[in-house]
Protein backbone atom coordinates (compact mmCIF):
# COMPACT_ATOMS: atom_id res chain seq x y z
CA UNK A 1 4.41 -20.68 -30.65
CA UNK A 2 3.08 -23.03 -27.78
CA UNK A 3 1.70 -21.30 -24.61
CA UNK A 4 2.02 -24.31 -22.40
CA UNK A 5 5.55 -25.23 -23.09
CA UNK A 6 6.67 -21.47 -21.87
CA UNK A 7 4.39 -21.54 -18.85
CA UNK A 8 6.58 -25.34 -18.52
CA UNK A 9 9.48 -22.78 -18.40
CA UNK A 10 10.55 -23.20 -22.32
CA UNK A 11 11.80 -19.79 -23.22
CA UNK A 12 10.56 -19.22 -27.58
CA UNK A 13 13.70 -16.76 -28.59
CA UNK A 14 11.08 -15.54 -31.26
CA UNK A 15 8.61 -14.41 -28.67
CA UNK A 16 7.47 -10.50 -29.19
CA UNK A 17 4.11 -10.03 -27.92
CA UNK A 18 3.62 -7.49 -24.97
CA UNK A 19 3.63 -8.23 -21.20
CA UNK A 20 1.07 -6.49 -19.05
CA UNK A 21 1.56 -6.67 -15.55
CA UNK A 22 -1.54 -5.76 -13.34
CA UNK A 23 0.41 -4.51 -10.03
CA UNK A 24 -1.05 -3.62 -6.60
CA UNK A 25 -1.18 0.12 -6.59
CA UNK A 26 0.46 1.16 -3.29
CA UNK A 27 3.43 3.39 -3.50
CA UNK A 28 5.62 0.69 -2.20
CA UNK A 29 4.09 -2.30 -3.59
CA UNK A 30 4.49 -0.44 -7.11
CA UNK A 31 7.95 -0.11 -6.70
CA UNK A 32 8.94 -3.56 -5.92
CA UNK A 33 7.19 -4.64 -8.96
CA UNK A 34 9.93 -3.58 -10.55
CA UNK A 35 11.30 -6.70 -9.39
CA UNK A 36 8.55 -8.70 -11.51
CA UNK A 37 9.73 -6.61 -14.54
CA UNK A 38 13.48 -7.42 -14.21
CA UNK A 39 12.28 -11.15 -13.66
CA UNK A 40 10.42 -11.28 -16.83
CA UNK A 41 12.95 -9.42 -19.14
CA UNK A 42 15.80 -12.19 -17.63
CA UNK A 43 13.20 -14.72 -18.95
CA UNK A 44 11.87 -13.56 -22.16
CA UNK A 45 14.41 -10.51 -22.98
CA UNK A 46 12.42 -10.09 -26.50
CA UNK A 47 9.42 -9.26 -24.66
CA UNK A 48 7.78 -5.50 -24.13
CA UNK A 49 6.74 -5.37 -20.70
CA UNK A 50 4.50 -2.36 -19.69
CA UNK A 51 2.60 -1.46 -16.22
CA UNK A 52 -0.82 -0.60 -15.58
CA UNK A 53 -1.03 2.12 -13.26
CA UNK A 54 -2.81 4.83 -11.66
CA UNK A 55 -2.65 8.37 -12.14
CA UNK A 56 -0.49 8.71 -9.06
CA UNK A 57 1.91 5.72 -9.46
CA UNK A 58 2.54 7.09 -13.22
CA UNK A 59 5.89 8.77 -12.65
CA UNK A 60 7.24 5.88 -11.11
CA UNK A 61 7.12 4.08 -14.47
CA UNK A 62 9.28 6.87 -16.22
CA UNK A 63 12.31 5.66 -13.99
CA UNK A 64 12.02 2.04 -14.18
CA UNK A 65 14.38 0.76 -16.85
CA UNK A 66 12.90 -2.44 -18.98
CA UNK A 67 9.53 -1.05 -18.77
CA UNK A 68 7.74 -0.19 -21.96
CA UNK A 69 5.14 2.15 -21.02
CA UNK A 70 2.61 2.51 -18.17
CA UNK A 71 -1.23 1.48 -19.15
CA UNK A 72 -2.61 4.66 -16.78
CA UNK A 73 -6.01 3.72 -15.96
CA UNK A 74 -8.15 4.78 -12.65
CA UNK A 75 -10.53 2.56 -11.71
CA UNK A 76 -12.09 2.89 -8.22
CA UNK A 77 -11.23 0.80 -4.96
CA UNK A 78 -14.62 0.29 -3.58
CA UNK A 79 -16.70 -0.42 -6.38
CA UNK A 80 -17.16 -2.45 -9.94
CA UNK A 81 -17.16 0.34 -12.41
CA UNK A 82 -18.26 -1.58 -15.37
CA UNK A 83 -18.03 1.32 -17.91
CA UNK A 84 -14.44 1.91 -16.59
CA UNK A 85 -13.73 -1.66 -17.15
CA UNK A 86 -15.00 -2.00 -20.27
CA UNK A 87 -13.28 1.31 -21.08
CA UNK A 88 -10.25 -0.25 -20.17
CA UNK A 89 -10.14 -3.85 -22.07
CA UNK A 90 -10.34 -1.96 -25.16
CA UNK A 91 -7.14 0.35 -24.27
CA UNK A 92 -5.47 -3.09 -23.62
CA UNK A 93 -7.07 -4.92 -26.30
CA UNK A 94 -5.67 -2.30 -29.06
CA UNK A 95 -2.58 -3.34 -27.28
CA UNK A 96 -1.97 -7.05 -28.78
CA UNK A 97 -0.42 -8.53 -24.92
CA UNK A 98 -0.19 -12.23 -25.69
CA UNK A 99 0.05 -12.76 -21.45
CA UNK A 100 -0.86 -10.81 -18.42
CA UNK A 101 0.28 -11.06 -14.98
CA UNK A 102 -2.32 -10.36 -12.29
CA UNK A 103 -0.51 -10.36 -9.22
CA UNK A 104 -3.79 -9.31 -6.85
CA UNK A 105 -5.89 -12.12 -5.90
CA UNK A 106 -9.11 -9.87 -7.01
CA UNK A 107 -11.36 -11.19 -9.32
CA UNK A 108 -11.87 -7.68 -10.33
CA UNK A 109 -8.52 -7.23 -11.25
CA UNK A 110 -8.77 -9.91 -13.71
CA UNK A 111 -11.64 -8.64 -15.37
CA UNK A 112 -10.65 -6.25 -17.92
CA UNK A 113 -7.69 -8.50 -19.03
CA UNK A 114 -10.32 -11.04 -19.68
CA UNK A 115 -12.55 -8.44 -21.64
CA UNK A 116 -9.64 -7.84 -23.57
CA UNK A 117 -9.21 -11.37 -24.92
CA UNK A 118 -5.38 -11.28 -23.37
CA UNK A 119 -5.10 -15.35 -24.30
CA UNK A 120 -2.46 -15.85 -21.44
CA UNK A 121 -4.10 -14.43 -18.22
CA UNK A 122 -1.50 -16.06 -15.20
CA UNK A 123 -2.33 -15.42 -11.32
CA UNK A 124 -2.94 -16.98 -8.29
CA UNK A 125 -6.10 -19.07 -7.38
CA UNK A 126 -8.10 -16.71 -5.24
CA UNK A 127 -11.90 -15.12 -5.27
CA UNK A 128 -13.47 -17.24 -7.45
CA UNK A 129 -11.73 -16.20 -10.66
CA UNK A 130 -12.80 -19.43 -12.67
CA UNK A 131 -12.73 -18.56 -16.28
CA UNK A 132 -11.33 -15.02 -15.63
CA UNK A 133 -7.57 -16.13 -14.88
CA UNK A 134 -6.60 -19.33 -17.21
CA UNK A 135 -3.52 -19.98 -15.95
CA UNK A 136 -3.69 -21.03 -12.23
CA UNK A 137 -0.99 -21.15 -9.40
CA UNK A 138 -1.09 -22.63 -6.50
CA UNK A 139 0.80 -22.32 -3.51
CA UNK A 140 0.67 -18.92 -2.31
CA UNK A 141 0.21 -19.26 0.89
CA UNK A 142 2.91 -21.19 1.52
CA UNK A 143 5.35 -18.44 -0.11
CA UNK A 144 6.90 -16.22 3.16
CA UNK A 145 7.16 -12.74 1.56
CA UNK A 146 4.51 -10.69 -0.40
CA UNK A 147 7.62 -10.19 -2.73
CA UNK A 148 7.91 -13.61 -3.23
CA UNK A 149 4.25 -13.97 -3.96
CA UNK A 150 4.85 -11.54 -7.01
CA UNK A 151 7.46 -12.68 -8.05
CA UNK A 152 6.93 -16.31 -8.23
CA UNK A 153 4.04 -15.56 -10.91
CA UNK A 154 7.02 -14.10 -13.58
CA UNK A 155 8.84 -18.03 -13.51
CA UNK A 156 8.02 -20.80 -14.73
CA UNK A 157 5.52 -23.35 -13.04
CA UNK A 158 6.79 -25.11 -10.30
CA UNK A 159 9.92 -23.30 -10.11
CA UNK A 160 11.96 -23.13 -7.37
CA UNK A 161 12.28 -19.24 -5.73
CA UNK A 162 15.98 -17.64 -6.11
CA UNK A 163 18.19 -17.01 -3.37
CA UNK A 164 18.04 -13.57 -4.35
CA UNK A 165 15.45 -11.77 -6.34
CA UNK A 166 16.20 -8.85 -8.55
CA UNK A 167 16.33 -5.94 -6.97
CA UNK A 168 13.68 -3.04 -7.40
CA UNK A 169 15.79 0.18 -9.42
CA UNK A 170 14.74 3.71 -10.27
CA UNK A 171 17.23 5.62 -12.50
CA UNK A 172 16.69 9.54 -12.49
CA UNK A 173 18.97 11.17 -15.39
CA UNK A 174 21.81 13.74 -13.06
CA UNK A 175 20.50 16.51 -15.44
CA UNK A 176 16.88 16.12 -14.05
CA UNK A 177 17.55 16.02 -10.07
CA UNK A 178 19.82 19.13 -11.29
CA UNK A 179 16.51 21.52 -12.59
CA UNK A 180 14.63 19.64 -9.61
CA UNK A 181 17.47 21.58 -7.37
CA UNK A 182 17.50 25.02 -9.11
CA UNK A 183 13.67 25.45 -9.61
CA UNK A 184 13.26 24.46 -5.75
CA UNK A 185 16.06 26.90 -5.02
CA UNK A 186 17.86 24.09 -2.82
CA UNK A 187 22.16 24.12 -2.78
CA UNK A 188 23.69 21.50 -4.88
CA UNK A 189 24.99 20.54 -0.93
CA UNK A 190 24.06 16.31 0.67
CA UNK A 191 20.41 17.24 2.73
CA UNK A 192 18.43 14.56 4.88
CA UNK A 193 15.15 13.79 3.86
CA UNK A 194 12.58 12.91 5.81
CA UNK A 195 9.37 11.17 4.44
CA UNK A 196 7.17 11.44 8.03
CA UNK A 197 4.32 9.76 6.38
CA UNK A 198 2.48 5.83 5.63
CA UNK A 199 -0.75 4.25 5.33
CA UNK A 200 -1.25 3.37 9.25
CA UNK A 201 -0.65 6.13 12.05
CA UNK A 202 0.81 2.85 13.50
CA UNK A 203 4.01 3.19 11.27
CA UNK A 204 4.45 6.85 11.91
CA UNK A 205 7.76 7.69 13.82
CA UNK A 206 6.66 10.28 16.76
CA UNK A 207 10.27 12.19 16.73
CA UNK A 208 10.48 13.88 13.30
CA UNK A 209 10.11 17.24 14.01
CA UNK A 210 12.66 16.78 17.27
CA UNK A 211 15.21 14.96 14.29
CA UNK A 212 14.99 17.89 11.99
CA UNK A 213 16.03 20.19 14.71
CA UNK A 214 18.54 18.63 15.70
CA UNK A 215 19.82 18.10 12.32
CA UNK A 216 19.40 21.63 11.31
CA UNK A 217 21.21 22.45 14.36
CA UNK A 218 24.42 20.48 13.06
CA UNK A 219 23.99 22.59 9.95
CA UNK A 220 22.21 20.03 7.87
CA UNK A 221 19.74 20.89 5.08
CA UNK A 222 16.75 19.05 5.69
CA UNK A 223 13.86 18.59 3.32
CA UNK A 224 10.39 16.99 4.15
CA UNK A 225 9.05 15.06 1.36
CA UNK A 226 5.72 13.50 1.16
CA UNK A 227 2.13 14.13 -0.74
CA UNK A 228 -0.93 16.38 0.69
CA UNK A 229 -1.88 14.05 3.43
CA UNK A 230 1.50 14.76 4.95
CA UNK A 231 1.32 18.40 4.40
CA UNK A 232 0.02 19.35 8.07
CA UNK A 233 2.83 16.65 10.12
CA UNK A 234 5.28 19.26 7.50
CA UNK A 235 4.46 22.15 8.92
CA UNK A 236 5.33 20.71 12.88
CA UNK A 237 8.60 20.00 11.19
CA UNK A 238 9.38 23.19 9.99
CA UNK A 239 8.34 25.06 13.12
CA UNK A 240 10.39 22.73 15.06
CA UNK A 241 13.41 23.11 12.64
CA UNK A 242 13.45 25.99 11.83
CA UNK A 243 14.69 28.14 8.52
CA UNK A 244 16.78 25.08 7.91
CA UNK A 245 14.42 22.81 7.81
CA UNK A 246 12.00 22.77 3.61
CA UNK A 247 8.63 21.71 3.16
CA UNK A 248 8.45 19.56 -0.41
CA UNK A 249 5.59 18.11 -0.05
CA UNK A 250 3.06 18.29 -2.84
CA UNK A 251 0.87 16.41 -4.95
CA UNK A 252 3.17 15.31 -8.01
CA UNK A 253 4.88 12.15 -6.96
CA UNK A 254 7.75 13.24 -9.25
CA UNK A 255 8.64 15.82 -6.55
CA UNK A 256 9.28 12.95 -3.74
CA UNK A 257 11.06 10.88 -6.93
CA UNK A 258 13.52 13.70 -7.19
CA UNK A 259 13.67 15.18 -3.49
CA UNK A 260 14.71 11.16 -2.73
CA UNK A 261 17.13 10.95 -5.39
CA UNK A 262 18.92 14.11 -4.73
CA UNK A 263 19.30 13.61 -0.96
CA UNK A 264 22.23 12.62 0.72
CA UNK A 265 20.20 10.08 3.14
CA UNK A 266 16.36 9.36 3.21
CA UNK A 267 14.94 9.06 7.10
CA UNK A 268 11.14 7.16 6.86
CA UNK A 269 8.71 5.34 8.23
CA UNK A 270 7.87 1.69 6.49
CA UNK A 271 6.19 3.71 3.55
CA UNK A 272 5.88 4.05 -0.18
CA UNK A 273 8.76 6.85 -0.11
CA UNK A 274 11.27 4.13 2.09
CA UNK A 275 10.93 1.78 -1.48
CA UNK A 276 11.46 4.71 -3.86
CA UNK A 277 14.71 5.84 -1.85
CA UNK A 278 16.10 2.44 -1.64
CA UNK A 279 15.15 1.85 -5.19
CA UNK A 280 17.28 4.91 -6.38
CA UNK A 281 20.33 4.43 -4.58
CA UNK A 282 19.73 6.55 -2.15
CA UNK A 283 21.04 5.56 1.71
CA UNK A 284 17.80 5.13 3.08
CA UNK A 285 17.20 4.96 7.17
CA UNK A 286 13.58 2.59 7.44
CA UNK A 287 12.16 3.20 10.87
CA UNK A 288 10.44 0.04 12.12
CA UNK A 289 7.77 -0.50 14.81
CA UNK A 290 4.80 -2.58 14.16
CA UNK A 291 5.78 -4.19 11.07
CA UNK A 292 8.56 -6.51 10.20
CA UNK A 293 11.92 -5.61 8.59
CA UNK A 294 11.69 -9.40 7.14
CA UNK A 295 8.78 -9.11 5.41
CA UNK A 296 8.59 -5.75 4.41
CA UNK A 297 11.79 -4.08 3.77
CA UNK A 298 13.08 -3.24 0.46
CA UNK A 299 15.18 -5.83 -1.53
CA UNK A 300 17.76 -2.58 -2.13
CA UNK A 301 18.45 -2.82 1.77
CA UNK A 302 19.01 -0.05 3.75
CA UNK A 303 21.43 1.74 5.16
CA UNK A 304 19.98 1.50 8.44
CA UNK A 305 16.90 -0.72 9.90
CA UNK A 306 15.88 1.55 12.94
CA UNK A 307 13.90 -0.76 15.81
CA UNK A 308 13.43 -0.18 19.42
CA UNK A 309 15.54 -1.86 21.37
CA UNK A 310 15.05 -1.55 24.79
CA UNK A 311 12.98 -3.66 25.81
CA UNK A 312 10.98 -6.95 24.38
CA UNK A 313 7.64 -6.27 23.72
CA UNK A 314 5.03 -9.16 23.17
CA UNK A 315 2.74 -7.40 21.37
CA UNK A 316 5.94 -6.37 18.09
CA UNK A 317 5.63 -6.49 15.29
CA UNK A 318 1.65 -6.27 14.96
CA UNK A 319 1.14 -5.46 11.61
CA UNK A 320 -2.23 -3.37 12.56
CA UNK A 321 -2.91 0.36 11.51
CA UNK A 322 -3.72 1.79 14.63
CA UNK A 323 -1.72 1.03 17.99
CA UNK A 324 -4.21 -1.00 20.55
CA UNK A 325 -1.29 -1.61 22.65
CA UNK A 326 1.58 -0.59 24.85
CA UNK A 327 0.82 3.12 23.81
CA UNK A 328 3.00 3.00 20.39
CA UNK A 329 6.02 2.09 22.52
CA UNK A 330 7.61 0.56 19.52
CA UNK A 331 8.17 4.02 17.88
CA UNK A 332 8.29 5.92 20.83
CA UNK A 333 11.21 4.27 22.59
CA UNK A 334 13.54 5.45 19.54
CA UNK A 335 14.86 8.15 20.64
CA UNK A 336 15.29 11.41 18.32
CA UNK A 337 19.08 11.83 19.22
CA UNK A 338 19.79 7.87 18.08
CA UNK A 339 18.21 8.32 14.78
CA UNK A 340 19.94 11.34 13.66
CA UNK A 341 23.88 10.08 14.89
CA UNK A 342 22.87 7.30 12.69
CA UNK A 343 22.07 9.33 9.85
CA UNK A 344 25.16 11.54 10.21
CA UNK A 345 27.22 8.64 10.45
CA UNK A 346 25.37 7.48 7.02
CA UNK A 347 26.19 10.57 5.32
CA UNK A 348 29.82 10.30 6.82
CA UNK A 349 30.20 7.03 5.01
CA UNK A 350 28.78 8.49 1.59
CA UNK A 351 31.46 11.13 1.80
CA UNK A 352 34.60 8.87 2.32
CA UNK A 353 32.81 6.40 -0.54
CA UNK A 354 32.96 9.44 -2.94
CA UNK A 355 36.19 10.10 -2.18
């Protein structure tokens, strides 16, 4: 079988060696690599593909239908780790992947597939990574979307991008939100959910625990999912809300899997939980101030992109963590009362569809 005339875009029908992907390991960014997956089982349908992951993006792989298995392996942000590297190129090297995708542009991420002897090691030219990646690409920069930066690694060189990429898709058996419900003591009835939390106080709506008592006051069950970090903005909600009004957060990422696939509608902020949502099927409201929609909304799409609109401001979108301008007037100027008529009109929709 000839490497080079696959990477020319040559598809060998008697092709069987593993995939690995090596993902970014944000909540969000995991998800849509679902879209790589989906891209590289169109291309070489014979071929496993599996996931490395971390400990916390693990469950996600469980959900994500032409994945193999998920390579769980924690290896620390800030520094080398050499014994965890090493530790890891002989998980992968027991593994027999005849190509790996390394969609960071890390030379560390490249290291332990080169350890491993992976032959095929494909990426984009970035950090110095001479004799660590073997297959270059080029071009990156000149790609508009971080999606299509991914996803342009699973074709063939020099191919041209899609109109459409694959979307992203979590499947969660109907049995499985079911226990979710009854051990969580929730009704089988549609609730919002509300995922208050992202990386970036930036991207944080202000109005969530004003939304969830005005929801609860319409007789809506509302649940607030999100992991420990969020577990503080959950108990505002609550106290705002009132008896109506759940705290789910936790530190399984299972729990916001379910909570998001058994809601009726998902309210968020651009975050890891927006992707799952949209990912499952779930009619999912994405609250945007200082990011773009364009760039960084799921492929799914949403039921709703949420923006200020009253007024221009120069400063939108910023992209930065932390507002250093206009005092977070692009989340502030979305008012509580618009965001929830939009969701009930959401979940008015999903009714007359299921009828």
């Amino acid at each position: 079988m000839n490497i080079d005339s696959q990477l020319s875009g040559d598809a060998d029908p008697d092709d069987t060696r593993p995939i690995l992907i090596i993902p970014y390991m944000w909540i969000g960014d995991f998800v849509r690599n679902h879209t790589v997956v989906r891209v590289l089982k169109e291309r070489w349908p014979n071929r496993p593909v599996d996931l490395l992951t971390t400990t916390l993006c693990a469950p996600l792989v469980d959900y994500m239908p032409g994945v193999r298995r998920g390579i769980v392996w924690d290896l620390p942000r800030s520094r080398l780790a050499v014994r965890r590297q090493f530790g890891l190129a002989k998980l992968l090297r027991a593994e027999n992947y005849g190509t790996a995708l390394v969609l960071p542009r890390t030379w560390k991420a490249a290291i332990a597939p080169t350890l491993a002897g992976i032959p095929e090691r494909v990426g984009w030219v970035g950090e110095f990574r001479f004799g660590l990646i073997n297959h270059w690409r080029w071009g990156e920069r000149k790609l508009p979307r971080f999606i299509d930066e991914n996803a342009a690694l699973a074709q063939p060189v020099g191919a041209p991008l899609p109109p459409e990429w694959p979307v992203p898709q979590l499947r969660v058996p109907a049995e499985e939100i079911a226990r979710w419900r009854e051990a969580n003591g929730l009704s089988a009835g549609a609730a919002v959910a509300l995922a208050p939390g992202s990386v970036g106080v930036s991207k944080r709506w202000t109005y969530y625990p004003q939304a969830a008592r005005l929801l609860a006051e319409r007789g809506l069950e509302v649940w607030v999912v999100g992991g420990p970090a969020e577990k503080g903005l959950a108990q505002e909600i609550v106290a705002a809300g009132g008896s109506g009004v759940r705290d789910l957060t936790g530190n399984d990422l299972r729990n916001g899997v379910l909570a998001m696939a058994a809601a009726g509608v998902a309210i968020t902020n651009d975050s890891g939980l927006m992707h799952i949502a949209a990912a499952l099927g779930t009619p999912t409201m994405g609250i945007f101030g200082p990011t773009s929609p364009y760039l960084w909304a799921p492929l799914n799409g949403l039921a709703a992109t949420v923006v200020q609109d009253k007024s221009v401001l120069s400063c939108q979108p910023c992209q930065r963590t932390i507002c250093k301008m206009n005092d977070h007037r692009c989340m502030r100027d979305i008012a509580a009362s618009e965001v929830v008529e939009i969701a009930q009109r959401v979940l008015g929709d999903r009714a007359q569809t299921a009828n």
